[in-house]
Protein backbone atom coordinates (compact mmCIF):
# COMPACT_ATOMS: atom_id res chain seq x y z
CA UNK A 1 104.13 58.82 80.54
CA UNK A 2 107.22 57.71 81.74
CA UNK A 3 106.90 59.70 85.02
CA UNK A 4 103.75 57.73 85.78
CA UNK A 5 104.84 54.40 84.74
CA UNK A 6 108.15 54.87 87.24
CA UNK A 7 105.81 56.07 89.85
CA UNK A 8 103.83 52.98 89.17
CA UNK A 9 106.55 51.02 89.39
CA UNK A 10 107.77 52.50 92.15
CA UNK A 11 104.51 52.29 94.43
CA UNK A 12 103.78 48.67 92.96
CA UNK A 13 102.25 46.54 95.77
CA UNK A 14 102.67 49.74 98.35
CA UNK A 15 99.87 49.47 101.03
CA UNK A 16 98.60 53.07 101.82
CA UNK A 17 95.30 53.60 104.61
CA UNK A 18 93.49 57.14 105.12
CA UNK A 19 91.41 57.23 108.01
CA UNK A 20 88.38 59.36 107.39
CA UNK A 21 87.14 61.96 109.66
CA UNK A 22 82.97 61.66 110.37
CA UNK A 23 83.64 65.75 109.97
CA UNK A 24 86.38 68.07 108.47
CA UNK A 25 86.95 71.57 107.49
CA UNK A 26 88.67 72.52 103.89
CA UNK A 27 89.84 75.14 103.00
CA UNK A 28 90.78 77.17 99.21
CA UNK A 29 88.93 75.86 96.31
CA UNK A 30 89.69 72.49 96.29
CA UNK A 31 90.14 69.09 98.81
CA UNK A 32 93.14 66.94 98.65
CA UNK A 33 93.48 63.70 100.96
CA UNK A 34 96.18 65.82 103.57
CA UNK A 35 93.21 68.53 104.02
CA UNK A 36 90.89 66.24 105.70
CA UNK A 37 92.46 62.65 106.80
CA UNK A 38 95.25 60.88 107.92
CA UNK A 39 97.36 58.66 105.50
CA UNK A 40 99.60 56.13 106.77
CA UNK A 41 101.94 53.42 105.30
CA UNK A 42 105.52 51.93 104.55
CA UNK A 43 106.22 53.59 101.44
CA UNK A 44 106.72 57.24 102.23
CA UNK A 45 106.38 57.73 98.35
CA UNK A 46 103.55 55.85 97.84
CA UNK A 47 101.87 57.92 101.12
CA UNK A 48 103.02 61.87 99.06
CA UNK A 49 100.95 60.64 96.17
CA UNK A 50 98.30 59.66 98.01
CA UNK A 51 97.99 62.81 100.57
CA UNK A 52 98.35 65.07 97.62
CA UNK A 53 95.62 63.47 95.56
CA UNK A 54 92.75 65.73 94.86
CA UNK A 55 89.28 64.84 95.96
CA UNK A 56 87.38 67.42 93.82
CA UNK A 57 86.06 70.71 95.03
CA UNK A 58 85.29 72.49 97.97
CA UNK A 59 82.00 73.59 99.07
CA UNK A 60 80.95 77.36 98.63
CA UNK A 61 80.77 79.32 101.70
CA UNK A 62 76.82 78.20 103.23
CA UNK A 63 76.72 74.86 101.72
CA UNK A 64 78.62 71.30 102.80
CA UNK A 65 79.86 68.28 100.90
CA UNK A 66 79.58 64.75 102.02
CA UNK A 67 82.42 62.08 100.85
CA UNK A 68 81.54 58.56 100.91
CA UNK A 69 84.01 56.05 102.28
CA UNK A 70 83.88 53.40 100.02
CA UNK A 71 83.81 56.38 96.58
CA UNK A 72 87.08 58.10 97.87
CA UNK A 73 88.51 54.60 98.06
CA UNK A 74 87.49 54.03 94.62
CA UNK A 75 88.30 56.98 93.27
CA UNK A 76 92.23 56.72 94.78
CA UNK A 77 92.68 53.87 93.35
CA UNK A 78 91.57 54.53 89.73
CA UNK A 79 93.67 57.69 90.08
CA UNK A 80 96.95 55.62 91.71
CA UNK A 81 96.98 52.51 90.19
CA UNK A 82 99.84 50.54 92.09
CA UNK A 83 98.75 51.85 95.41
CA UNK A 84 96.52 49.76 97.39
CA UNK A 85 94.46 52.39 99.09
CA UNK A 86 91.86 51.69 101.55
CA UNK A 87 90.42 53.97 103.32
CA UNK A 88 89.05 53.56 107.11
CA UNK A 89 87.00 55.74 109.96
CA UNK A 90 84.01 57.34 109.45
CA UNK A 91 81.76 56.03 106.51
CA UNK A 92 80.88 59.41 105.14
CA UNK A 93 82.48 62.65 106.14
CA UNK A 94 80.79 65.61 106.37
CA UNK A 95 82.88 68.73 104.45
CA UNK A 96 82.09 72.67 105.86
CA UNK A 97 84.43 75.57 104.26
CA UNK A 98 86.74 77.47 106.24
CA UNK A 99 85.71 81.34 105.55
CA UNK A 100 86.71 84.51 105.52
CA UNK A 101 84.74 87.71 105.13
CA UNK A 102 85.96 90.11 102.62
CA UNK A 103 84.91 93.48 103.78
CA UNK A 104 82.66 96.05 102.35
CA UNK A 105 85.25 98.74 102.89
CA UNK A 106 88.02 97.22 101.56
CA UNK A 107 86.42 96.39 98.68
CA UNK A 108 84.98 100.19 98.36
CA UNK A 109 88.51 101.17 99.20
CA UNK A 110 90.16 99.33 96.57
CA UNK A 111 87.31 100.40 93.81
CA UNK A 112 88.14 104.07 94.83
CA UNK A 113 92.03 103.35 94.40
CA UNK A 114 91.38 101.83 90.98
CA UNK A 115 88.82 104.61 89.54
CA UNK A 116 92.05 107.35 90.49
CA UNK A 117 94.40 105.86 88.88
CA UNK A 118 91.97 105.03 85.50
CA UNK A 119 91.35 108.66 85.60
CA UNK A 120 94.96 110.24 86.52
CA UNK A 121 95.53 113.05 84.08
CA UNK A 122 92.17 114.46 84.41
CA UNK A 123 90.18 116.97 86.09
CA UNK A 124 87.47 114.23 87.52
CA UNK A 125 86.47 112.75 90.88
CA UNK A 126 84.65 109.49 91.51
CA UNK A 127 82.10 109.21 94.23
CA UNK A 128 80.86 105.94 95.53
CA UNK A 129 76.80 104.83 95.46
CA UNK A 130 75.06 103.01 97.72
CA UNK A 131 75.82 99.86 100.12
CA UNK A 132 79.07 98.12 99.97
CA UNK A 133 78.07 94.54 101.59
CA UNK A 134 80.81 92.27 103.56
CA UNK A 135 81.41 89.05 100.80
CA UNK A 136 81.76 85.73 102.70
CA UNK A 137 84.52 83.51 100.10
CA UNK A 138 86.27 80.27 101.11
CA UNK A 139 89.94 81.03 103.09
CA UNK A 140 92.93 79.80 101.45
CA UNK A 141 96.22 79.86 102.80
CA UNK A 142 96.90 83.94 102.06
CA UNK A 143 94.20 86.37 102.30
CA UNK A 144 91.41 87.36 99.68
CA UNK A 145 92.71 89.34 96.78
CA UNK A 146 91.02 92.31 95.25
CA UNK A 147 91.35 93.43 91.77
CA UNK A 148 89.17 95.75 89.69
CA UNK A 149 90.25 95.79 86.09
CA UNK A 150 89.86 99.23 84.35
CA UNK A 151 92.33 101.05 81.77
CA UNK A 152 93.25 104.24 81.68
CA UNK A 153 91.07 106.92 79.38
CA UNK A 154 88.08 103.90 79.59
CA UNK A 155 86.32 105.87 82.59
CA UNK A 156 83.18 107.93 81.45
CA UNK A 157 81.47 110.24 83.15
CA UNK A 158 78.15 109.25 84.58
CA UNK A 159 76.89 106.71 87.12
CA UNK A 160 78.63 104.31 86.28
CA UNK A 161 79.23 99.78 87.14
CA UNK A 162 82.73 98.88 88.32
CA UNK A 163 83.55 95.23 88.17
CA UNK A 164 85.24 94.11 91.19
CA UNK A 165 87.06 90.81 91.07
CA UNK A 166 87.68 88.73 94.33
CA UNK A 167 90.48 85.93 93.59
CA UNK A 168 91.02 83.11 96.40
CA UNK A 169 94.13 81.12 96.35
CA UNK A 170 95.12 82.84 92.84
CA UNK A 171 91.41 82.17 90.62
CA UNK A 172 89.02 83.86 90.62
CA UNK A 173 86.44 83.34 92.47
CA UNK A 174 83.31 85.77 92.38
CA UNK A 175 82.97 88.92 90.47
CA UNK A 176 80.69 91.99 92.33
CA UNK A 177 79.41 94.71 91.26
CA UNK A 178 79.43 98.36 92.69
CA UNK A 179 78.26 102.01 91.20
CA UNK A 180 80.34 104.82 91.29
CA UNK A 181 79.47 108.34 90.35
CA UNK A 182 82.16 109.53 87.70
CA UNK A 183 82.38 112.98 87.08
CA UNK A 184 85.16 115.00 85.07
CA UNK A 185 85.74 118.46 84.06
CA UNK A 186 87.19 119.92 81.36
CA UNK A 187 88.55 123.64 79.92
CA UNK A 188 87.00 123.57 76.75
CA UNK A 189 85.96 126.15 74.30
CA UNK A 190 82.23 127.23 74.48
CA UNK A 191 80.47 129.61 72.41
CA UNK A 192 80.04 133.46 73.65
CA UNK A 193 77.03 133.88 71.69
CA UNK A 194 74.68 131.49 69.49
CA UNK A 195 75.34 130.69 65.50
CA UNK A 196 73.19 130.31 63.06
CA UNK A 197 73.54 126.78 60.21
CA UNK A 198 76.20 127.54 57.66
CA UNK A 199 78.23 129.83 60.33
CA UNK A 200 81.73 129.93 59.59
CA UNK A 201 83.22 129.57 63.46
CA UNK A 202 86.71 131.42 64.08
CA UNK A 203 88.45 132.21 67.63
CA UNK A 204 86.46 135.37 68.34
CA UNK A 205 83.22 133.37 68.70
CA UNK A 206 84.27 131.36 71.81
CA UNK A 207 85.95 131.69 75.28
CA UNK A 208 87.47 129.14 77.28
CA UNK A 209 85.73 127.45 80.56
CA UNK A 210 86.15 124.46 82.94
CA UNK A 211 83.36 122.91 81.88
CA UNK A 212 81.51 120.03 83.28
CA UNK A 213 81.54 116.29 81.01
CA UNK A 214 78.07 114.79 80.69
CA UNK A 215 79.08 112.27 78.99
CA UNK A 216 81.98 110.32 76.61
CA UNK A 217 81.06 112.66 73.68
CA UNK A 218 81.14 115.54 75.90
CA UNK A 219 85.11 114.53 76.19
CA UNK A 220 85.16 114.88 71.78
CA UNK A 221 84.65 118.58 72.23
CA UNK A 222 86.93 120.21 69.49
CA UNK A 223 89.75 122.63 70.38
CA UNK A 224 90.06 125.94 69.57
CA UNK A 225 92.78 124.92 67.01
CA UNK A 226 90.63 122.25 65.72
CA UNK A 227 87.85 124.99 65.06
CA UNK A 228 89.39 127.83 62.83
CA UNK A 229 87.67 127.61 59.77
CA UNK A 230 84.64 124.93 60.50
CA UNK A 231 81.10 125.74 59.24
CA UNK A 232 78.28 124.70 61.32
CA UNK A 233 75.68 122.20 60.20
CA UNK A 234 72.95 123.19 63.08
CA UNK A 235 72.57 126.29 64.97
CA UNK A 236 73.91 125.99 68.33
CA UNK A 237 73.04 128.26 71.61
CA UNK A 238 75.54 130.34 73.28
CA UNK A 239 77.29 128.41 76.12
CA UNK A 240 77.29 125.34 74.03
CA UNK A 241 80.53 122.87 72.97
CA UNK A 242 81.32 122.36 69.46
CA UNK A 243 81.81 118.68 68.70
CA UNK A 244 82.91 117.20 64.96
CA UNK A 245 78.84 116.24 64.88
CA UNK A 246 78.41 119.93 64.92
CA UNK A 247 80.33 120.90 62.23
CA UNK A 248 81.74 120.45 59.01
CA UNK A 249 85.88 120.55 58.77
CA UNK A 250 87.69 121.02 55.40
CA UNK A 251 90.78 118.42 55.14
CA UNK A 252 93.55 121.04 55.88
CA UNK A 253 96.37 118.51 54.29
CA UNK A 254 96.36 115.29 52.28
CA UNK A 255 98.57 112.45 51.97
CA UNK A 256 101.06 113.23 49.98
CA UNK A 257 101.12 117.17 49.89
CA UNK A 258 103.93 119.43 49.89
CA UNK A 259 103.52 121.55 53.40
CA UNK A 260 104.60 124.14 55.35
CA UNK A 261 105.99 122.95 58.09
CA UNK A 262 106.94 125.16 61.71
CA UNK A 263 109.06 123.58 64.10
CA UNK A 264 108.39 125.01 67.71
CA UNK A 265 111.10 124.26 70.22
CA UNK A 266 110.53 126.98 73.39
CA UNK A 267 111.13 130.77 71.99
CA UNK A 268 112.77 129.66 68.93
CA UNK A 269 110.92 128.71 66.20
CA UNK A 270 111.97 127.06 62.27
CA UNK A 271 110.81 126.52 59.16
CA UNK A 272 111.00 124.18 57.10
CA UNK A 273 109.25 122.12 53.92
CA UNK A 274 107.88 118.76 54.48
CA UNK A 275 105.64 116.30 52.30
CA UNK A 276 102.17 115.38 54.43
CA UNK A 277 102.19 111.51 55.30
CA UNK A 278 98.05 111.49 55.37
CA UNK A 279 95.03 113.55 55.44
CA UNK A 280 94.26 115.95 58.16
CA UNK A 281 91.66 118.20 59.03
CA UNK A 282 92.67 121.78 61.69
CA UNK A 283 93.60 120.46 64.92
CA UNK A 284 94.46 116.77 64.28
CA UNK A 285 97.68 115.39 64.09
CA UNK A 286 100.02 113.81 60.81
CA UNK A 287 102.72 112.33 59.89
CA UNK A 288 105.16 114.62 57.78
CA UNK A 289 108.72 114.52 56.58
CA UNK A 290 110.95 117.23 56.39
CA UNK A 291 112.53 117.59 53.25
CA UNK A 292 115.84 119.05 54.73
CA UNK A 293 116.92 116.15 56.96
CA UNK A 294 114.47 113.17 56.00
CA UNK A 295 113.54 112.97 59.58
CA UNK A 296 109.83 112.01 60.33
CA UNK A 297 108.23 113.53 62.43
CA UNK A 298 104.35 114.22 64.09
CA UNK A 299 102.86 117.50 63.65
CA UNK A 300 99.25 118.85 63.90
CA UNK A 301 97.34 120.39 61.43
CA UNK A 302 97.41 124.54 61.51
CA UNK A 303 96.06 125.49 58.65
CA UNK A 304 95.85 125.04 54.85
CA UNK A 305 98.90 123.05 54.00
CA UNK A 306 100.51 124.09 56.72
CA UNK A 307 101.75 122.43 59.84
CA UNK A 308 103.58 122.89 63.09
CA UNK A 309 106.18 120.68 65.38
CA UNK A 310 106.53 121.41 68.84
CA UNK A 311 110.00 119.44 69.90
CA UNK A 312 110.62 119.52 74.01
């Protein structure tokens, strides 16, 4: 408040005239006064507020905007009061964007980049579908920006719709969408022969193949280590993946439980006691603290009440 009553005082009285173009060109997302006209006056003050004034938004690539004379006078001085702004030339001015065409490769290009790095780590490729058009957006003073937000470990396999975001003089500005064909491979073990409901599953029952993802709950196929000791609730065909849907796991520790704990460090391996700090079925991974040291530390599930540590 005290900014703009200086300023007011400051400009008080201060004669300012923009001459308005009958045509002008803008360019970004928005028009200010120094985009389109010339400002003159004493006050060199008075004439910085005034050229740096905003007169609303710019017109999408295709379209125009037309600024009456006598409502950008108006409009300056409701928004500088103190300045005596009157604006001269042309009675309307017609307003075209400035363009630039944001090409179909590039944007395919920078898709691609995105989808490898979301899916660095796996065994997966990503293969582009159909026509990537040219996008027309309004030019600002640095080039078009391309950014496609995905995470890491959020890519499934499948066709899948990649949001592509264009930003123009740091907003977005248009969002487009492209297809990409995801695919990802995985060793996994399969079953060397089918099972019957009520099958007790152990290692001799499956071998271990780079096997193709359908989809996400292809990528919750169980390990072998998460399978020892599962009983099947459906028969399943040889060839087939084991998921938890599959199967029913008994909880191998609970919270709580005094366990058995191996600690794995390259050839040398130690054991030790530990109390369980929650439940966990074959496979999956707890808490535990080892009562020799107090140390906590992560460890997956081996077996009954027993658990193992692998330190690097």
């Amino acid at each position: 408040m005290m900014l703009c009553a200086t300023l007011m005082l400051m400009c008080a009285g201060a004669d300012v005239t923009v001459e308005l173009p009958a045509k002008a060109t803008a360019t970004g997302l928005e028009i200010s006064v120094m985009d389109i006209a010339a400002v003159e006056g004493a006050d060199e003050g008075a004439v910085a507020l005034v050229r740096a004034a905003s007169l609303g938004y710019a017109p999408a690539p295709g379209f125009h905007r037309t600024l009456r004379a006598d409502l950008v006078e108006a409009s300056l001085r409701q928004s500088l009061p103190g300045i005596d702004v009157t604006v001269t030339g042309a009675p309307r001015c017609r307003i075209t964007p400035a363009t630039e065409v944001v090409a179909g490769d590039r944007i395919r290009a920078e898709a691609s980049k995105a989808l490898r790095a979301a899916l660095v780590g796996l065994d997966a490729q990503a293969r582009p579908e159909g026509v990537f058009p040219n996008v027309e957006v309004p030019k600002a003073d640095a080039p078009a920006e391309i950014r496609v937000p995905l995470q890491r470990g959020r890519v499934f396999p499948g066709l899948r719709t990649i949001p592509i975001e264009i930003w123009v003089g740091g907003k977005l500005y248009r969002t487009v969408h492209s297809t990409f064909r995801v695919s990802i491979w995985m060793r996994q073990a399969v079953l060397k022969r089918a099972v019957n409901v009520g099958e007790a599953l152990h290692a001799g029952l499956f071998e271990v193949r780079r096997m193709p993802v359908g989809d996400a709950g292809g990528l919750q196929a169980l390990s072998m280590y998460e399978l020892g000791g599962a009983v099947t609730l459906k028969p399943l065909p040889a060839g087939a993946v084991v998921t938890e849907r599959d199967v029913h796991r008994e909880v191998g520790v609970r919270r709580g439980d005094v366990v058995a704990v191996r600690i794995v460090r390259g050839s040398i391996t130690v054991s030790d006691v530990g109390v369980a700090g929650g439940d966990g079925r074959m496979g999956e991974r707890v808490n535990v603290v080892l009562k020799s040291t107090g140390r906590e530390l992560q460890a997956v599930v081996r077996g009954t009440k027993t658990l193992e540590v692998k330190i690097r």
